[in-house]
Protein backbone atom coordinates (compact mmCIF):
# COMPACT_ATOMS: atom_id res chain seq x y z
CA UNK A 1 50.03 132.34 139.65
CA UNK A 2 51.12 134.37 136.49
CA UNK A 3 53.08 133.03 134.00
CA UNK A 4 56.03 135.54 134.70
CA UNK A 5 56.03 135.18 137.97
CA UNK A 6 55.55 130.91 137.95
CA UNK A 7 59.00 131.24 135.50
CA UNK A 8 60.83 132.99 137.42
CA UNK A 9 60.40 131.06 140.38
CA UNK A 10 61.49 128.24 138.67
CA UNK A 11 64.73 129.71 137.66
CA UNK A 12 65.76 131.01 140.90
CA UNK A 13 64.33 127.46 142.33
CA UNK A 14 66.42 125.52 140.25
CA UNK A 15 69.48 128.26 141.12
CA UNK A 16 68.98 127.82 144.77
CA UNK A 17 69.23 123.97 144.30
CA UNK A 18 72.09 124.04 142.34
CA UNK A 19 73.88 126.59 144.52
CA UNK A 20 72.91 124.49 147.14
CA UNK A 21 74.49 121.21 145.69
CA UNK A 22 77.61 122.80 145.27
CA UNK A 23 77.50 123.95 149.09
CA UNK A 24 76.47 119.81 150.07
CA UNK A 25 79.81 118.61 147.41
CA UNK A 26 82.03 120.42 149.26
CA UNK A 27 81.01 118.23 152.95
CA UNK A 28 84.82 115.90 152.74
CA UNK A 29 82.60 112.71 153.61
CA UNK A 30 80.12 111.90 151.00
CA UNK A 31 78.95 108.42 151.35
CA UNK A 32 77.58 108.63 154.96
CA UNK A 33 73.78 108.55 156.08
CA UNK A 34 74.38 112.38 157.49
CA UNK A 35 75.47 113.68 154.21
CA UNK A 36 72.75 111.52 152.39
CA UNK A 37 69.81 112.54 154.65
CA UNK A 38 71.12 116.42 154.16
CA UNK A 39 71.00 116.11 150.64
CA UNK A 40 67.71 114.21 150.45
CA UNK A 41 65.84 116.84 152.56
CA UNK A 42 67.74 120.14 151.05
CA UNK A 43 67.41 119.35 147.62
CA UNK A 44 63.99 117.39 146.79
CA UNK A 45 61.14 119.75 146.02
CA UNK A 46 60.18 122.70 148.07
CA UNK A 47 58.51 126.15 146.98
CA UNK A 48 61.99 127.89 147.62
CA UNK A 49 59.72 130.89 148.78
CA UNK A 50 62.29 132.25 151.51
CA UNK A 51 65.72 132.20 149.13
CA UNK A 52 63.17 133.83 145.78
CA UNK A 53 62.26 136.50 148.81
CA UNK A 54 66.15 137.57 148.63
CA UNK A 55 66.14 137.25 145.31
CA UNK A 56 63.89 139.41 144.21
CA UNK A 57 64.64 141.36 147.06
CA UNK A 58 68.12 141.93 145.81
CA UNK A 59 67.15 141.74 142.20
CA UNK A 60 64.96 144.97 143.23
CA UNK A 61 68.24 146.83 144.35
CA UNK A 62 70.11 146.14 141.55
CA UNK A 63 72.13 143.13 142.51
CA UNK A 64 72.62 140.48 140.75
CA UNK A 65 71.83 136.88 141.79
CA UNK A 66 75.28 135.56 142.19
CA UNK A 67 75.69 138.32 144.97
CA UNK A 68 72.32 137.10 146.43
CA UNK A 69 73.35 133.21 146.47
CA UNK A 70 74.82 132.89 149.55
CA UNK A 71 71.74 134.77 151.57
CA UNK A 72 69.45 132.80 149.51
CA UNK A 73 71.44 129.48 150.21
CA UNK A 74 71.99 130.15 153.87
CA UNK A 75 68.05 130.74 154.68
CA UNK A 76 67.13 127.46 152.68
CA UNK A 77 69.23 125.63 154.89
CA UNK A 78 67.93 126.90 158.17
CA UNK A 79 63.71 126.38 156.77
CA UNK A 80 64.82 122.67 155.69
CA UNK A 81 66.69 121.47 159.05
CA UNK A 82 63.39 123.34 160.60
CA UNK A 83 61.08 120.82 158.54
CA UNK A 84 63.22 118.14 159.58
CA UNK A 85 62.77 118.73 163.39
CA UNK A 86 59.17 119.48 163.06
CA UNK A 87 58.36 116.54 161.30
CA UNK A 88 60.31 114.27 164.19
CA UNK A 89 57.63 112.24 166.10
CA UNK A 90 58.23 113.82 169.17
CA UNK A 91 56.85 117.14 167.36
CA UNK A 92 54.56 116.46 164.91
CA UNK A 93 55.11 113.50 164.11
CA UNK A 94 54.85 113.99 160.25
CA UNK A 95 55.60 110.83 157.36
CA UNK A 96 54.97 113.32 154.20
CA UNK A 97 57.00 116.12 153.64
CA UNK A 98 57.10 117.46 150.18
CA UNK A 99 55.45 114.69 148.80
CA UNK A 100 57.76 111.82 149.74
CA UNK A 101 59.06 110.49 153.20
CA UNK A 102 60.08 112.80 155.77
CA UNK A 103 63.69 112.46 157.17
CA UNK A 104 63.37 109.95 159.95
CA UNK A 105 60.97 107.70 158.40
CA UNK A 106 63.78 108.02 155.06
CA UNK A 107 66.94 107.17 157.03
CA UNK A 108 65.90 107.08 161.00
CA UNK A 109 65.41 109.41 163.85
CA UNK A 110 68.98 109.75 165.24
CA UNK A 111 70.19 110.57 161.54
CA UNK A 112 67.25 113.23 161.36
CA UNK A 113 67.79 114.57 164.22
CA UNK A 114 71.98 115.37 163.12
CA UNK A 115 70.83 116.48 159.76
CA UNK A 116 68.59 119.03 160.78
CA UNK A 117 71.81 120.08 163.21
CA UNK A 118 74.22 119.76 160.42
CA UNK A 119 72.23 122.14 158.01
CA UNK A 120 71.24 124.52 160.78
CA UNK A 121 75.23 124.94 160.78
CA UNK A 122 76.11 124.47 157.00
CA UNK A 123 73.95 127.77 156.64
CA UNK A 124 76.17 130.02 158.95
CA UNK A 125 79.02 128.83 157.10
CA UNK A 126 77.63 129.71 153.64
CA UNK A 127 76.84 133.31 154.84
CA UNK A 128 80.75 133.45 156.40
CA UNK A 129 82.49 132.15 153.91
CA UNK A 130 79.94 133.08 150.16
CA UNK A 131 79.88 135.31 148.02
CA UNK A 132 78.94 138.79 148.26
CA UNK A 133 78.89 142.11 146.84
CA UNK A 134 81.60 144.58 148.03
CA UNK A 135 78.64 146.79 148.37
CA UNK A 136 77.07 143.98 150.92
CA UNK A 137 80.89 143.01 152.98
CA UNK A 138 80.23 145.37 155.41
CA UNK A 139 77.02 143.89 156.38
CA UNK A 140 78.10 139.99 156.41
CA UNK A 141 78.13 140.09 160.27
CA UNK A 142 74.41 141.61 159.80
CA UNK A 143 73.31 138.70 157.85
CA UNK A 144 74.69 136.34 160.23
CA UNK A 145 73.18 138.33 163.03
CA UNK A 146 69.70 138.77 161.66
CA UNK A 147 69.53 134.92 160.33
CA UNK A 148 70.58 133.71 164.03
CA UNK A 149 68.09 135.71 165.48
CA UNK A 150 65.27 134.76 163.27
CA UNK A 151 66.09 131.27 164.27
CA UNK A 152 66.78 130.48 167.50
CA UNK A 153 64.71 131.75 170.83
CA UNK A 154 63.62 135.05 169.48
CA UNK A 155 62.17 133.61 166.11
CA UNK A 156 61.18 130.40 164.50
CA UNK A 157 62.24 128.12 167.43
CA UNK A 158 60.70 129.94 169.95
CA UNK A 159 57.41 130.18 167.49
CA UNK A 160 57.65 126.04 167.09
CA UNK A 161 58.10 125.70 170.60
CA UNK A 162 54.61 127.77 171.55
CA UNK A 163 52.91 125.94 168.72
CA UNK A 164 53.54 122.83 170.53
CA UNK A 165 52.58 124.37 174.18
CA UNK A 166 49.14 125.25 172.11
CA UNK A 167 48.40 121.87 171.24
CA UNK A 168 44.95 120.60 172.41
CA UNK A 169 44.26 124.38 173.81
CA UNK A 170 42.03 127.60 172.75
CA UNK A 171 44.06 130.21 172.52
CA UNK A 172 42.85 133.64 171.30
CA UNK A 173 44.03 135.29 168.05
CA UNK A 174 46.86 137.73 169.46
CA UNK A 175 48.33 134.67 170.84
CA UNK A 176 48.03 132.99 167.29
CA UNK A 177 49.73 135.57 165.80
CA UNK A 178 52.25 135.77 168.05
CA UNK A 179 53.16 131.90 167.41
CA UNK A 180 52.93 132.57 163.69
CA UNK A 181 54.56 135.53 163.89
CA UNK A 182 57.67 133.58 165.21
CA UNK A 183 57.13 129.98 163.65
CA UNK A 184 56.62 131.45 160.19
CA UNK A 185 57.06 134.71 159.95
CA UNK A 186 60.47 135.03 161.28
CA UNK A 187 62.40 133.74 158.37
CA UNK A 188 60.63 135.06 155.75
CA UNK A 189 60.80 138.32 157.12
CA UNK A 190 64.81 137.51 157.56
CA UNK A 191 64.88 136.41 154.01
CA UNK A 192 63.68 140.22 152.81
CA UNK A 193 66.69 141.85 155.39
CA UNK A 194 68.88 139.13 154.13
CA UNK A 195 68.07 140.38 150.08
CA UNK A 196 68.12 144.03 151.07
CA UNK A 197 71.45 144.08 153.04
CA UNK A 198 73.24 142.16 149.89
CA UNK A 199 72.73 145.30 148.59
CA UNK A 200 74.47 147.03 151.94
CA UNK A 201 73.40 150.76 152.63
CA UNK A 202 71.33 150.90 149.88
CA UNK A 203 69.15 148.09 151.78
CA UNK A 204 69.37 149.09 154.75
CA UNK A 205 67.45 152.93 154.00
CA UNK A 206 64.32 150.68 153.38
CA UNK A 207 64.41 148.01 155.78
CA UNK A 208 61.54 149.59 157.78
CA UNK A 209 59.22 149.58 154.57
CA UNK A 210 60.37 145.84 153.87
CA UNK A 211 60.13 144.58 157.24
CA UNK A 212 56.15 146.31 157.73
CA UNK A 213 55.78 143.91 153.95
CA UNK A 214 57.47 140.69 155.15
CA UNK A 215 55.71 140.98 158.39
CA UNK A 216 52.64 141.11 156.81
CA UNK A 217 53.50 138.37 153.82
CA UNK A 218 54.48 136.31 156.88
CA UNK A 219 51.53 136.07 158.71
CA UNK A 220 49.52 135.54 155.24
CA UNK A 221 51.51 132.82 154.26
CA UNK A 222 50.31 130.75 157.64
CA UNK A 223 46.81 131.72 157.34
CA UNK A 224 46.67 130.52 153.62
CA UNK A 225 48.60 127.23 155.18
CA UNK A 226 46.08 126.53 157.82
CA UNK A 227 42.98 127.65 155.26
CA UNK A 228 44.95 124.69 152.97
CA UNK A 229 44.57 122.42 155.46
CA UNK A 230 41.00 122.38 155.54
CA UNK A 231 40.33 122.57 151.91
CA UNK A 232 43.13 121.03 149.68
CA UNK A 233 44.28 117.26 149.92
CA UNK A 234 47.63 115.66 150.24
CA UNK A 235 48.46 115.18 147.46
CA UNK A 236 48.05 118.49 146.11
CA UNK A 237 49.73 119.95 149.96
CA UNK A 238 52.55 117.10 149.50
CA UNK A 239 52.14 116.47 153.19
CA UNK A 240 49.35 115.13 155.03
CA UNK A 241 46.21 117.59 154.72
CA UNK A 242 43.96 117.71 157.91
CA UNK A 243 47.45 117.59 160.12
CA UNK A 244 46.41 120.75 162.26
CA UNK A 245 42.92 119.52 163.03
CA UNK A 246 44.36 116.01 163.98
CA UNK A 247 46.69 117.61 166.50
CA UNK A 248 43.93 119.90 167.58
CA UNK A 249 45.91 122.95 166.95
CA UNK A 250 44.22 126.27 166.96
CA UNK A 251 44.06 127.40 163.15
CA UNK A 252 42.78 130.94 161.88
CA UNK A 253 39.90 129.11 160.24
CA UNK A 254 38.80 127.93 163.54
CA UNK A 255 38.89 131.05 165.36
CA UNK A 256 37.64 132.82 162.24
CA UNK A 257 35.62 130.85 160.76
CA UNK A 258 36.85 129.86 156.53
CA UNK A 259 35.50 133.18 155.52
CA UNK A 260 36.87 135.05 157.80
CA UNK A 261 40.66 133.86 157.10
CA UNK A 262 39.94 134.42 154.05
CA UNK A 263 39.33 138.50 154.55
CA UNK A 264 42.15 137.97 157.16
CA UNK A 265 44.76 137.08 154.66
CA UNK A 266 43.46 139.69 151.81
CA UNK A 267 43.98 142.16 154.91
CA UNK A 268 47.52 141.17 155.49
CA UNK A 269 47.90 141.13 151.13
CA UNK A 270 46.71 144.80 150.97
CA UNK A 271 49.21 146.03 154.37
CA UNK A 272 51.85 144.64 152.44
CA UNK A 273 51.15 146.53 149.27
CA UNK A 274 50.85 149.93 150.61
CA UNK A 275 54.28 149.42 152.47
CA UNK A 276 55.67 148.77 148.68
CA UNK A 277 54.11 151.51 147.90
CA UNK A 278 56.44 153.73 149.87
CA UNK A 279 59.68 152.07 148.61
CA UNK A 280 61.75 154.14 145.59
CA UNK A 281 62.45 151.36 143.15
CA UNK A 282 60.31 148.64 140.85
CA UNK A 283 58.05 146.54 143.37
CA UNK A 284 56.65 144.80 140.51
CA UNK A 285 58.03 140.95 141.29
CA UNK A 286 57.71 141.39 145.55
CA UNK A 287 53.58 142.75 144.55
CA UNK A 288 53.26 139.65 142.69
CA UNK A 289 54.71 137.49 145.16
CA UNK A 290 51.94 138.93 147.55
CA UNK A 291 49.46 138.25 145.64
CA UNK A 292 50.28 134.64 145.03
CA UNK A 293 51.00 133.56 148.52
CA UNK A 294 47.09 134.33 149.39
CA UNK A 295 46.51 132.20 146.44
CA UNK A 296 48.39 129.96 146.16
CA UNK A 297 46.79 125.69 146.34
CA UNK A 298 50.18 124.38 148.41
């Protein structure tokens, strides 16, 4: 990771968390386990990839980040209740998420289980009720519409849901990327609509450049996950490396061998630069983020 690029993830990190707070202060009971376990698993740690994708996003359009806040706010709320479910023991029964305890082994099950619900929620209410640009009002009902869709039946859920029906099973690679496709790729790909329709028309005239990028960024990031989870450790992951082998889930490195994941995701890195390559404005930041989620150690 570049300098530049490891500094401005930071900012818009620490922005997303702070925007984020603000959103959690505003919940009228405070000291309850709900509100506590929300907090807890919202605010500690994370990459932030999916709310610096509609940042930069934005950013490229010529909107500025307090027009972007709400998109970005909204989309880390939906990928943090989805960590919380995932990690429940009747999925994958996970105890490390982001280097400390996951949700239910934090507070309990039951309490997981409503936080994830409460934040799923808490995110359509940011994108109904945040800030945006009068540029991006007229596409508020298109945020809310492409963010419910890239998480419910025809996204992330319905990618989770075949990841679990997969379990203990070969399945072939079009089927992999079809789970992926859905369990990862759907938000991130939502968080590059969600940064280009805060800028409203303007956005939309190159959704179908972004969306060929994010779709290919997408499936990247979940190769480079599952070639992780062969070679890193936990401590450097923050969650328990070798998960996907001890589940028996089919992984890109096992169908493709290491090697061959490897050429897989530099494959999906060079699709998603010649899609920037057709887009009108400075790419510079979205190239870079490429780049670094082939490469990236976590």
């Amino acid at each position: 990771m570049t300098d530049s690029l490891k500094q401005q993830l930071k900012f818009f990190q620490n922005r997303n968390i702070e925007q984020l707070n603000q959103w959690l202060e505003k919940i009228e009971i405070q000291q309850q386990p709900l509100t506590e376990a929300m907090k807890y698993s919202l605010l500690l740690g994370g990459k932030r990839a999916r709310p610096y994708l509609v940042y930069i996003t934005a950013q490229m359009l010529g909107i500025k980040a307090e027009f972007a806040d709400s998109a970005a706010a909204a989309i880390e709320c939906v990928h943090s209740y989805s960590l919380i479910h995932d990690d429940l023991p009747a999925m994958d029964n996970d105890d490390l998420r982001r280097g400390h305890a996951t949700c239910h082994i934090k507070y309990d099950e039951a309490t997981a289980i409503l936080a994830g619900d409460a934040l799923q929620t808490l995110a359509f209410e940011i994108l109904a009720n945040g800030q945006l640009s009068d540029d991006a009002e007229t596409s508020r009902i298109d945020m809310i519409r492409v963010l419910s869709k890239a998480s419910g039946a025809s996204g992330m859920c319905m990618g989770q849901s075949l990841d679990l029906q997969a379990e203990g099973k070969k399945v072939d690679l079009t089927s992999l990327e079809r789970i992926h496709a859905n369990k990862t790729g759907a938000l991130i790909k939502c968080a590059v609509q969600l940064g280009a329709l805060c800028a409203g028309d303007k956005g939309k005239a190159i959704l179908p450049q972004l969306e060929v990028y994010a779709d290919a960024i997408g499936l990247a990031f979940q190769v480079q996950d599952d070639i992780l989870d062969i070679i890193s450790d936990t401590e450097t992951l923050g969650k328990p490396q070798g998960s996907d082998l001890e589940l028996d889930k089919s992984t890109y490195p096992a169908l493709l061998g290491l090697e061959g994941a490897k050429h897989k995701a530099e494959q999906l890195y060079q699709t998603a630069i010649e899609a920037l390559n057709d887009i009108p404005y400075n790419t510079d930041a979205m190239q870079a983020f490429a780049q670094y989620v082939i490469e990236r150690k976590n």
